[in-house]
Protein backbone atom coordinates (compact mmCIF):
# COMPACT_ATOMS: atom_id res chain seq x y z
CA UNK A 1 15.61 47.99 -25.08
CA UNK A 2 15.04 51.94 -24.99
CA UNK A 3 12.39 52.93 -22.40
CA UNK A 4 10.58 56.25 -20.55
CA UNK A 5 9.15 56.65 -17.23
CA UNK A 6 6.87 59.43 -17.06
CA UNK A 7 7.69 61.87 -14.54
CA UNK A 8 4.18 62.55 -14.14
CA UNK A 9 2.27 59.52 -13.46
CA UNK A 10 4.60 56.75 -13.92
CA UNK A 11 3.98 55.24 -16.63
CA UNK A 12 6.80 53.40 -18.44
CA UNK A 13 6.74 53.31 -21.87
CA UNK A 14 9.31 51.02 -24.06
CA UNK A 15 9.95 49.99 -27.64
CA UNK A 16 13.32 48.53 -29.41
CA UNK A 17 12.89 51.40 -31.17
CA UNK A 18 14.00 54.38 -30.49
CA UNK A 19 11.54 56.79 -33.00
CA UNK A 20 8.98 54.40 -32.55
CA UNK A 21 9.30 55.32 -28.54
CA UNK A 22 9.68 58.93 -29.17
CA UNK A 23 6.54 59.05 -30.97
CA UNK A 24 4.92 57.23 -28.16
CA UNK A 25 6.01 59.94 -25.59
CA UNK A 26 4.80 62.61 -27.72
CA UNK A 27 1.04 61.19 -27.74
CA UNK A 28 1.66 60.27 -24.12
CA UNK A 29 2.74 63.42 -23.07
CA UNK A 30 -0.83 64.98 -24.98
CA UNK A 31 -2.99 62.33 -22.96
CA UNK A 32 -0.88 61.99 -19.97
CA UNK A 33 -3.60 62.01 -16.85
CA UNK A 34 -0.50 63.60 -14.45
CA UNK A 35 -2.16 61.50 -11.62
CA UNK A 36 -3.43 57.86 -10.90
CA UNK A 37 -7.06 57.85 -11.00
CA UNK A 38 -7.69 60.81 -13.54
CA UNK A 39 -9.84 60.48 -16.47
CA UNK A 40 -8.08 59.39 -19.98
CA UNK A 41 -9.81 60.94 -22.36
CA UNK A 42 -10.68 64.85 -23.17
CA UNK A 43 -13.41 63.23 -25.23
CA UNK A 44 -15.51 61.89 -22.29
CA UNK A 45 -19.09 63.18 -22.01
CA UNK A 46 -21.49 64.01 -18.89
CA UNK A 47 -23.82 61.22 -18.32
CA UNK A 48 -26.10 63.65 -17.49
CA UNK A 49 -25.89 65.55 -20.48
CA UNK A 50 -27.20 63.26 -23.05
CA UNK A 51 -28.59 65.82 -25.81
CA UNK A 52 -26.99 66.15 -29.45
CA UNK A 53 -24.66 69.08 -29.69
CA UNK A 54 -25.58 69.44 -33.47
CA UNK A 55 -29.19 69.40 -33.62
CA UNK A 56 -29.36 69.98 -37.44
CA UNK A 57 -27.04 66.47 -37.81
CA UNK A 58 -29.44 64.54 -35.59
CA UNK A 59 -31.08 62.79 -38.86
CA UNK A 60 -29.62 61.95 -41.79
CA UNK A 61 -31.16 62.50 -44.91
CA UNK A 62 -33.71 59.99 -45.05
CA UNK A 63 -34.71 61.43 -41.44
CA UNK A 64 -33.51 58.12 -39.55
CA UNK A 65 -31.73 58.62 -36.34
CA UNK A 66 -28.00 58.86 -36.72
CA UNK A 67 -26.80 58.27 -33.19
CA UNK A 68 -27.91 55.36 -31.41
CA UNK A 69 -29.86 56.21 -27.77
């Protein structure tokens, strides 16, 4: 079965395969953390920063709350 290790951080990737597992490199190498312990996402938020980026999208229509607090 075809396989990658990740120079990076490690990780070892594998799929029977093969353009299924270069796919999979190609998101891992967009998300790859480079070292144990970093964070996974580029999404992740500050806990302390808990305001709504898009003030005008806070409500919807009907003026109910659109994200959950």
């Amino acid at each position: 079965m075809p396989d990658f290790v990740c120079p990076d951080c490690g990780h070892r990737l594998f799929h029977e395969n093969e353009t299924t597992l270069k796919v999979q490199e190609t998101v891992h190498g967009k998300f790859c953390r480079k070292e144990e312990g970093k964070t996974h996402s580029y999404m992740h938020r500050d806990p302390a920063h808990m305001e709504t980026f898009d003030s005008e999208r806070e409500n919807d229509t009907a003026g109910n709350p659109v994200l959950k607090k």
